[in-house]
PDB file of N, CA and C in Angstrom:
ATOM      1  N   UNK A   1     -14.325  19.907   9.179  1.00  0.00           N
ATOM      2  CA  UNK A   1     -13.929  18.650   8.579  1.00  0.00           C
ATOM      3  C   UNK A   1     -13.940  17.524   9.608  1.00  0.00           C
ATOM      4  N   UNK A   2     -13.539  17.774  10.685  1.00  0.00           N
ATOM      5  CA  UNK A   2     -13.375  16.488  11.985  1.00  0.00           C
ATOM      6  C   UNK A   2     -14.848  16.730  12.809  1.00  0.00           C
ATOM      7  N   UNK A   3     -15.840  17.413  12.530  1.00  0.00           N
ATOM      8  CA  UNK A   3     -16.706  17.454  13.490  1.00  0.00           C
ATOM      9  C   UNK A   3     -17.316  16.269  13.308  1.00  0.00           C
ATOM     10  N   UNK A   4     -17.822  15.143  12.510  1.00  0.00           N
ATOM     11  CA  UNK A   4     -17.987  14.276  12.802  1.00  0.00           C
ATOM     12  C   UNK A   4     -17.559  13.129  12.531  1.00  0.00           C
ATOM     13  N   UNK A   5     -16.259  13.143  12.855  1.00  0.00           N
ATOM     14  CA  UNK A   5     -15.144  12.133  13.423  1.00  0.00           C
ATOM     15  C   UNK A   5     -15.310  11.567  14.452  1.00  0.00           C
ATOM     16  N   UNK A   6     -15.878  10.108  14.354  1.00  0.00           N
ATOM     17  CA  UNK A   6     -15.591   9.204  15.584  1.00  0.00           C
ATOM     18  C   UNK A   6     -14.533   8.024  16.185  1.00  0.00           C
ATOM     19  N   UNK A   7     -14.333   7.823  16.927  1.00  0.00           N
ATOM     20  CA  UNK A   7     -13.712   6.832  17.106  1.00  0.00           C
ATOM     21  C   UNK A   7     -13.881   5.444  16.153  1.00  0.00           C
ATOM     22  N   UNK A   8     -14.938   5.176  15.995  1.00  0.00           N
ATOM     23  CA  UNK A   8     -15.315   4.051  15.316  1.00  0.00           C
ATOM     24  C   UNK A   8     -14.335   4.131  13.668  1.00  0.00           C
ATOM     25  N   UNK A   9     -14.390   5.568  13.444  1.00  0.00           N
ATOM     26  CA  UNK A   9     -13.471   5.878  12.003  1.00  0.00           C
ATOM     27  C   UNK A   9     -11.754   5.639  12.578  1.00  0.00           C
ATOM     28  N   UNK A  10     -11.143   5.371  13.353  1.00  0.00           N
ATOM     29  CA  UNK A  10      -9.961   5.383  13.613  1.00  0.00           C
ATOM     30  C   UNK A  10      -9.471   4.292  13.199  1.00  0.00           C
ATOM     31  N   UNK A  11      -9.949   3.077  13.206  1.00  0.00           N
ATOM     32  CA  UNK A  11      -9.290   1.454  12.378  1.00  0.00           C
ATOM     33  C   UNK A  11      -9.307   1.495  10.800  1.00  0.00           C
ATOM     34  N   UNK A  12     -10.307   1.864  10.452  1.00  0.00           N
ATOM     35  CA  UNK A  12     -10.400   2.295   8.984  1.00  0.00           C
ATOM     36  C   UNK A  12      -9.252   3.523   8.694  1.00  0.00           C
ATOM     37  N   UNK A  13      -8.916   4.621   9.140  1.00  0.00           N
ATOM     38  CA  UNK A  13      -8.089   5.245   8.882  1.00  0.00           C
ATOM     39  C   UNK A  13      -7.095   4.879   9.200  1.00  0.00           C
ATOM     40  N   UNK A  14      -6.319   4.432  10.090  1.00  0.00           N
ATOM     41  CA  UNK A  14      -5.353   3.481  10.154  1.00  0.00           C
ATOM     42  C   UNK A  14      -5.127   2.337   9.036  1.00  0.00           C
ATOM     43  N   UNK A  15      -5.679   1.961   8.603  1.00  0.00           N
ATOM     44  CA  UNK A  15      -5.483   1.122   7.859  1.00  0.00           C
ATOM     45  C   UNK A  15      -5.058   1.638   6.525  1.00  0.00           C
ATOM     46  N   UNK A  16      -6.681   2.791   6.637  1.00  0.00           N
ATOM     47  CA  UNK A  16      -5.344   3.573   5.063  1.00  0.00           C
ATOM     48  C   UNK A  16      -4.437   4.302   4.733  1.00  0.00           C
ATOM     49  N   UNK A  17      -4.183   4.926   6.167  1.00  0.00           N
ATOM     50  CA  UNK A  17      -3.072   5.491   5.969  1.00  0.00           C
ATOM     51  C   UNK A  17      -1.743   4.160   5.647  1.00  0.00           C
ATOM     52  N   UNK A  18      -1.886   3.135   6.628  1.00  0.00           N
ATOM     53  CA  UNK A  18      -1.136   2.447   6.300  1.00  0.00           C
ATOM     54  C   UNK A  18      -0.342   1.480   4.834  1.00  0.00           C
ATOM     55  N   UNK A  19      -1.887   1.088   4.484  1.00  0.00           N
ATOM     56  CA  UNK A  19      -1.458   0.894   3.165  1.00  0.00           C
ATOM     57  C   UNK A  19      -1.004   1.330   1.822  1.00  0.00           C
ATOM     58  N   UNK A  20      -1.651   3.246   2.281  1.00  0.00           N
ATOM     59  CA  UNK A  20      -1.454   4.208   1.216  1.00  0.00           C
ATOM     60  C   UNK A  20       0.745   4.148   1.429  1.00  0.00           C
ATOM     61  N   UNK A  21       0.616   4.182   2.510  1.00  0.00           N
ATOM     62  CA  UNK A  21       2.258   4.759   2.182  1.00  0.00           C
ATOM     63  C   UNK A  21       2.963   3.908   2.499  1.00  0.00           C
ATOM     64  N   UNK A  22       2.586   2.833   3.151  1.00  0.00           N
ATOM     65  CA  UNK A  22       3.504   1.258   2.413  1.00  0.00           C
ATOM     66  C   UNK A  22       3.138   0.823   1.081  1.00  0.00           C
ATOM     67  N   UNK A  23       2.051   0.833   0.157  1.00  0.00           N
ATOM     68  CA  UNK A  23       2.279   1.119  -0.497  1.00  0.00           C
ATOM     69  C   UNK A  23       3.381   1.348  -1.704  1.00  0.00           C
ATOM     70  N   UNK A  24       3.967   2.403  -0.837  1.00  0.00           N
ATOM     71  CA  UNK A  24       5.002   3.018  -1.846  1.00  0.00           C
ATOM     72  C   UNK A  24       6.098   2.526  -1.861  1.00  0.00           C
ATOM     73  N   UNK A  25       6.399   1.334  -1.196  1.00  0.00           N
ATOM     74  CA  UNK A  25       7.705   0.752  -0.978  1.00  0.00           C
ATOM     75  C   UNK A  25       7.912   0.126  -2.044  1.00  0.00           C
ATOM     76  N   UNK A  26       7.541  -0.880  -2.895  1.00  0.00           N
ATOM     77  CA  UNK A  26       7.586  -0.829  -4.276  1.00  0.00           C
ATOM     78  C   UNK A  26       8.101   0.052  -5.400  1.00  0.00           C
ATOM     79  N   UNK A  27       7.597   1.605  -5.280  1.00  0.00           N
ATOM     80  CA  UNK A  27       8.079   2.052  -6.223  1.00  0.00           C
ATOM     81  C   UNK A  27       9.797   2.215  -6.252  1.00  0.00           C
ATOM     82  N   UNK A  28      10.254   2.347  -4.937  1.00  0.00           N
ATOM     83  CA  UNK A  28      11.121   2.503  -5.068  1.00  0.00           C
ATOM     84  C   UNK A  28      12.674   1.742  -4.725  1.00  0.00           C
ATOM     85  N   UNK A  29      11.977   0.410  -4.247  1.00  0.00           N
ATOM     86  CA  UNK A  29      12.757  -0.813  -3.932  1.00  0.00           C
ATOM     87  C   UNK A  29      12.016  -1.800  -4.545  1.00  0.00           C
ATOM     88  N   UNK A  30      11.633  -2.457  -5.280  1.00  0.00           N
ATOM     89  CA  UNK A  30      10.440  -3.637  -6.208  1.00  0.00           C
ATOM     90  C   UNK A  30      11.560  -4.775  -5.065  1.00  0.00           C
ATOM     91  N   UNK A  31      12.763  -4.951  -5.332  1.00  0.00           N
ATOM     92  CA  UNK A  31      13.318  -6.430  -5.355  1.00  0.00           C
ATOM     93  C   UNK A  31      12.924  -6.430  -3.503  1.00  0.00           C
ATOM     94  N   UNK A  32      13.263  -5.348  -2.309  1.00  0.00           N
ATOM     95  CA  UNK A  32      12.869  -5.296  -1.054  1.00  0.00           C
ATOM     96  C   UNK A  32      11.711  -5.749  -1.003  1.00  0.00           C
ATOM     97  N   UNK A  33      10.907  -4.558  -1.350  1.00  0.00           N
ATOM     98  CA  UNK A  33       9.132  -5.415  -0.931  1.00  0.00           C
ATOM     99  C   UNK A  33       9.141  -6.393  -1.461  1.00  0.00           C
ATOM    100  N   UNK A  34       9.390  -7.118  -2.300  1.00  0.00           N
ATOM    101  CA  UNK A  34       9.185  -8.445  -2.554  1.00  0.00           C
ATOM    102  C   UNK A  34       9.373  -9.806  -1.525  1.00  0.00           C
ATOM    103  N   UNK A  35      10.832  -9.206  -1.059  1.00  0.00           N
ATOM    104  CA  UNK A  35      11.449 -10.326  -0.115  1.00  0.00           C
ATOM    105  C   UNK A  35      10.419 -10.044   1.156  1.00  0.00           C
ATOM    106  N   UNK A  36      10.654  -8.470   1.882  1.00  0.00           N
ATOM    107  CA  UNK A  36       9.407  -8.398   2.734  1.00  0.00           C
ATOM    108  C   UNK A  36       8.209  -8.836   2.594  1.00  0.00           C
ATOM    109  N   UNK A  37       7.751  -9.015   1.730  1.00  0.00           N
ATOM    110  CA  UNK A  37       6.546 -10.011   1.471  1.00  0.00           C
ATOM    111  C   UNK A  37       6.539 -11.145   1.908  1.00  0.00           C
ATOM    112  N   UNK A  38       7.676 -12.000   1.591  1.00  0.00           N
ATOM    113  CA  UNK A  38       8.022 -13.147   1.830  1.00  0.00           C
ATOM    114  C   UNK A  38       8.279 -13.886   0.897  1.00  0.00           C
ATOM    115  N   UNK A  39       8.721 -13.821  -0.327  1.00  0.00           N
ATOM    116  CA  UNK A  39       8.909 -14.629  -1.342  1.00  0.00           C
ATOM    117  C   UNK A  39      10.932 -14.609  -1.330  1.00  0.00           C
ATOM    118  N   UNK A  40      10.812 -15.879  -1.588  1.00  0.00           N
ATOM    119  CA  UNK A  40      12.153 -15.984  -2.120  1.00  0.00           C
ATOM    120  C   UNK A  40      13.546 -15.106  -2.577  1.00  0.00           C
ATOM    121  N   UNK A  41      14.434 -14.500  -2.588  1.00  0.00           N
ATOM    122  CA  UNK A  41      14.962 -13.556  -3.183  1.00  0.00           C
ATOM    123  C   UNK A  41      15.267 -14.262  -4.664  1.00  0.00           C
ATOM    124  N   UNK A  42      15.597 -15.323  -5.284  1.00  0.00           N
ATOM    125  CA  UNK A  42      15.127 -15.784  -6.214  1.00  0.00           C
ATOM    126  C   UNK A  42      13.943 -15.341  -7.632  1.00  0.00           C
ATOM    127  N   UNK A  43      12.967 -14.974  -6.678  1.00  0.00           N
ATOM    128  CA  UNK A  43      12.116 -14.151  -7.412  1.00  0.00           C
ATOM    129  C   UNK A  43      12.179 -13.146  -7.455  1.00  0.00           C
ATOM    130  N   UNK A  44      12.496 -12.450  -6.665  1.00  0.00           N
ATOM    131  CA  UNK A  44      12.414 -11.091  -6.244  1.00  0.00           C
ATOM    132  C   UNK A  44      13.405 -10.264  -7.229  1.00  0.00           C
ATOM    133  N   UNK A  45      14.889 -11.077  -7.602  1.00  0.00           N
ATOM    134  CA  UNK A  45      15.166 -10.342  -8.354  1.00  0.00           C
ATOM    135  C   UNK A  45      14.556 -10.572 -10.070  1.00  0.00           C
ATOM    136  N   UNK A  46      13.640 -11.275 -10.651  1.00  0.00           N
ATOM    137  CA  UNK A  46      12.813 -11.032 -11.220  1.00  0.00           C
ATOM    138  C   UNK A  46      12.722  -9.644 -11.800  1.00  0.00           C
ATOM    139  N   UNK A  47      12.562  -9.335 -13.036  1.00  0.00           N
ATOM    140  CA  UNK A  47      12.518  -8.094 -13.575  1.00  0.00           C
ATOM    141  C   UNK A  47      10.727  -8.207 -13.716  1.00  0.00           C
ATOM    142  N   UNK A  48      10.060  -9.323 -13.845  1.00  0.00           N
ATOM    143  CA  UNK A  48       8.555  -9.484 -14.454  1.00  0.00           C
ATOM    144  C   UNK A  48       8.041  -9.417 -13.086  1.00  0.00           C
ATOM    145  N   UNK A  49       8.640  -9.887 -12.258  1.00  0.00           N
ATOM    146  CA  UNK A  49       8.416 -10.138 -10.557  1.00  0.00           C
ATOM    147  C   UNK A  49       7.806  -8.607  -9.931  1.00  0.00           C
ATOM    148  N   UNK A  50       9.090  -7.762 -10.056  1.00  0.00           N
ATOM    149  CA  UNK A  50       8.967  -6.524  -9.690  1.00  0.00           C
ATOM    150  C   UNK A  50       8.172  -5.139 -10.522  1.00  0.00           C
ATOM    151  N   UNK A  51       8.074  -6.162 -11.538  1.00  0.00           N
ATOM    152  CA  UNK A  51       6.479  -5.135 -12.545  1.00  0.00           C
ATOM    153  C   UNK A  51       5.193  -5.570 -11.662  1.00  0.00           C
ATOM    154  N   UNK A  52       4.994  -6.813 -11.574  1.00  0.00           N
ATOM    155  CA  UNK A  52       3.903  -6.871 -11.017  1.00  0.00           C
ATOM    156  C   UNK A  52       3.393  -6.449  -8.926  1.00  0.00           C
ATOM    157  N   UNK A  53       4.433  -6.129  -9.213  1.00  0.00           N
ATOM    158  CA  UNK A  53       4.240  -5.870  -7.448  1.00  0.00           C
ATOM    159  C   UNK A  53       4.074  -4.785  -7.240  1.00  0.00           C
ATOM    160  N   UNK A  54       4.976  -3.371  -8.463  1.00  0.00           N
ATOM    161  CA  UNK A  54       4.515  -2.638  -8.495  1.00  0.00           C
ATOM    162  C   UNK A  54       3.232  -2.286  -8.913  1.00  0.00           C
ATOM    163  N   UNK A  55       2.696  -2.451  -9.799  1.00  0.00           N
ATOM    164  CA  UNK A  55       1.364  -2.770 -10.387  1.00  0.00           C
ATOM    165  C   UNK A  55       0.487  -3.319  -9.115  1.00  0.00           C
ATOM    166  N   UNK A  56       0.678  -4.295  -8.471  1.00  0.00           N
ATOM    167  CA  UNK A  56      -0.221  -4.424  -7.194  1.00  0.00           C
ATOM    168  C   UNK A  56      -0.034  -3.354  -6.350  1.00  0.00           C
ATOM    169  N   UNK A  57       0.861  -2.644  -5.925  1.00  0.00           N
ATOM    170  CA  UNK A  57       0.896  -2.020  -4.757  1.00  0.00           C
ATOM    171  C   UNK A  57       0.359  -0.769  -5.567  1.00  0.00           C
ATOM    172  N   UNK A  58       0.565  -0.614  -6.777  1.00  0.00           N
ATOM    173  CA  UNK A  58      -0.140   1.054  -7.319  1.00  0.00           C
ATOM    174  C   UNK A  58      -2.010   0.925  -7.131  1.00  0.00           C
ATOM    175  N   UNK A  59      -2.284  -0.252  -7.359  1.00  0.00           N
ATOM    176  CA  UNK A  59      -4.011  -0.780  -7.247  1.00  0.00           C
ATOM    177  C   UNK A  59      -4.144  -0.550  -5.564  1.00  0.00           C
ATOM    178  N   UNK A  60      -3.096  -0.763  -4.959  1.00  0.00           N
ATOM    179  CA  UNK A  60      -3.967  -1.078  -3.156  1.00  0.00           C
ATOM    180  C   UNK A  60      -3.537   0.556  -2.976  1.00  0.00           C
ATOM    181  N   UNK A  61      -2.579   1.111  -3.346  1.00  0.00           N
ATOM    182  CA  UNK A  61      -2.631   2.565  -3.031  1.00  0.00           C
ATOM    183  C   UNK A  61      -3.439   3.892  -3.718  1.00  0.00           C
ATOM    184  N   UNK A  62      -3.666   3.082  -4.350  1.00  0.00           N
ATOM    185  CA  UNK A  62      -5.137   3.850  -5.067  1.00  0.00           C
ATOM    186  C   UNK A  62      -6.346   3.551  -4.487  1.00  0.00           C
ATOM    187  N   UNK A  63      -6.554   2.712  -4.108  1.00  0.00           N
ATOM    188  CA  UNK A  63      -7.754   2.399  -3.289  1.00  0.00           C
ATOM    189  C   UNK A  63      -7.918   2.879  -1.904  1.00  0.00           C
ATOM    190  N   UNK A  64      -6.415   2.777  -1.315  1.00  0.00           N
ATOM    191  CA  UNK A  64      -6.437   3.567   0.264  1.00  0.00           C
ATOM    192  C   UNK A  64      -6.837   4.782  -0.086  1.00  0.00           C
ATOM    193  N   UNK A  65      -5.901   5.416  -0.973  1.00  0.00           N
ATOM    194  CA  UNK A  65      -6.375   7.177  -1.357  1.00  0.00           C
ATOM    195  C   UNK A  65      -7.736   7.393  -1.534  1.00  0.00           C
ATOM    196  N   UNK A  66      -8.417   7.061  -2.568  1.00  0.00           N
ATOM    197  CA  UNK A  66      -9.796   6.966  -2.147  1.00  0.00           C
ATOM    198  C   UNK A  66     -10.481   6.934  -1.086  1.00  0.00           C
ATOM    199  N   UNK A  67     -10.280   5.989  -0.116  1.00  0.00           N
ATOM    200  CA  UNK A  67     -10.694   6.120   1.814  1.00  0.00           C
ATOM    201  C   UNK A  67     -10.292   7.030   2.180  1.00  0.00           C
ATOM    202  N   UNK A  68      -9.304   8.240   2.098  1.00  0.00           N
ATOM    203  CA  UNK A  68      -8.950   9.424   2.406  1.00  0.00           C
ATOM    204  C   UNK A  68     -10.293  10.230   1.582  1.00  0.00           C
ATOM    205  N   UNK A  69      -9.677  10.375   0.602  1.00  0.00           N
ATOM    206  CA  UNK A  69     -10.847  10.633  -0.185  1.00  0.00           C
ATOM    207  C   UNK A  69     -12.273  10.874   0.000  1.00  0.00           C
ATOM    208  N   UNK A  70     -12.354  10.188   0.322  1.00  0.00           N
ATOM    209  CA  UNK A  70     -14.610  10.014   0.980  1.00  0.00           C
ATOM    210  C   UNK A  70     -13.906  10.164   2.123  1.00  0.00           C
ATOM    211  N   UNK A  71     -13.534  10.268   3.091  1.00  0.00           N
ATOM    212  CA  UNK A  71     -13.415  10.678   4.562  1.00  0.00           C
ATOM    213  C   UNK A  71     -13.568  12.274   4.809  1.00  0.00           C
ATOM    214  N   UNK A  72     -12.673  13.013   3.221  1.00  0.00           N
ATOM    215  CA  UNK A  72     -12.915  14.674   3.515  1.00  0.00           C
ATOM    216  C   UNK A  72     -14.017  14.868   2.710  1.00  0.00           C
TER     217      UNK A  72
END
């Protein structure tokens, strides 16, 4: 599986690992990632606020998984 693993693949995997499991901070704090984002807490506690962020972060963590994905 790693035999042809290069260095050049290490920023790309970094990256998805990163986004795959930040990511997940949403599912289980919506009103946190929000503010970590940088928006207002105002919004954040938003009930429509924290649908859609989850909903974004389920799209970018589906897409990192995939880069795992084609990597094996």
């Amino acid at each position: 599986m790693f035999k042809n693993l290069s260095i050049r693949h290490v920023p790309t995997l970094f990256v998805a690992a990163a986004t795959t499991f930040g990511g997940f901070m949403p599912f289980f704090n919506a009103e946190y990632a929000i503010e970590k984002f940088g928006l207002p807490k105002r919004i954040a506690r938003v009930k429509e606020a924290q649908a859609i962020m989850v909903l974004s972060s389920a799209r970018v963590t589906t897409i990192s998984a995939t880069i795992f994905t084609l990597y094996i």
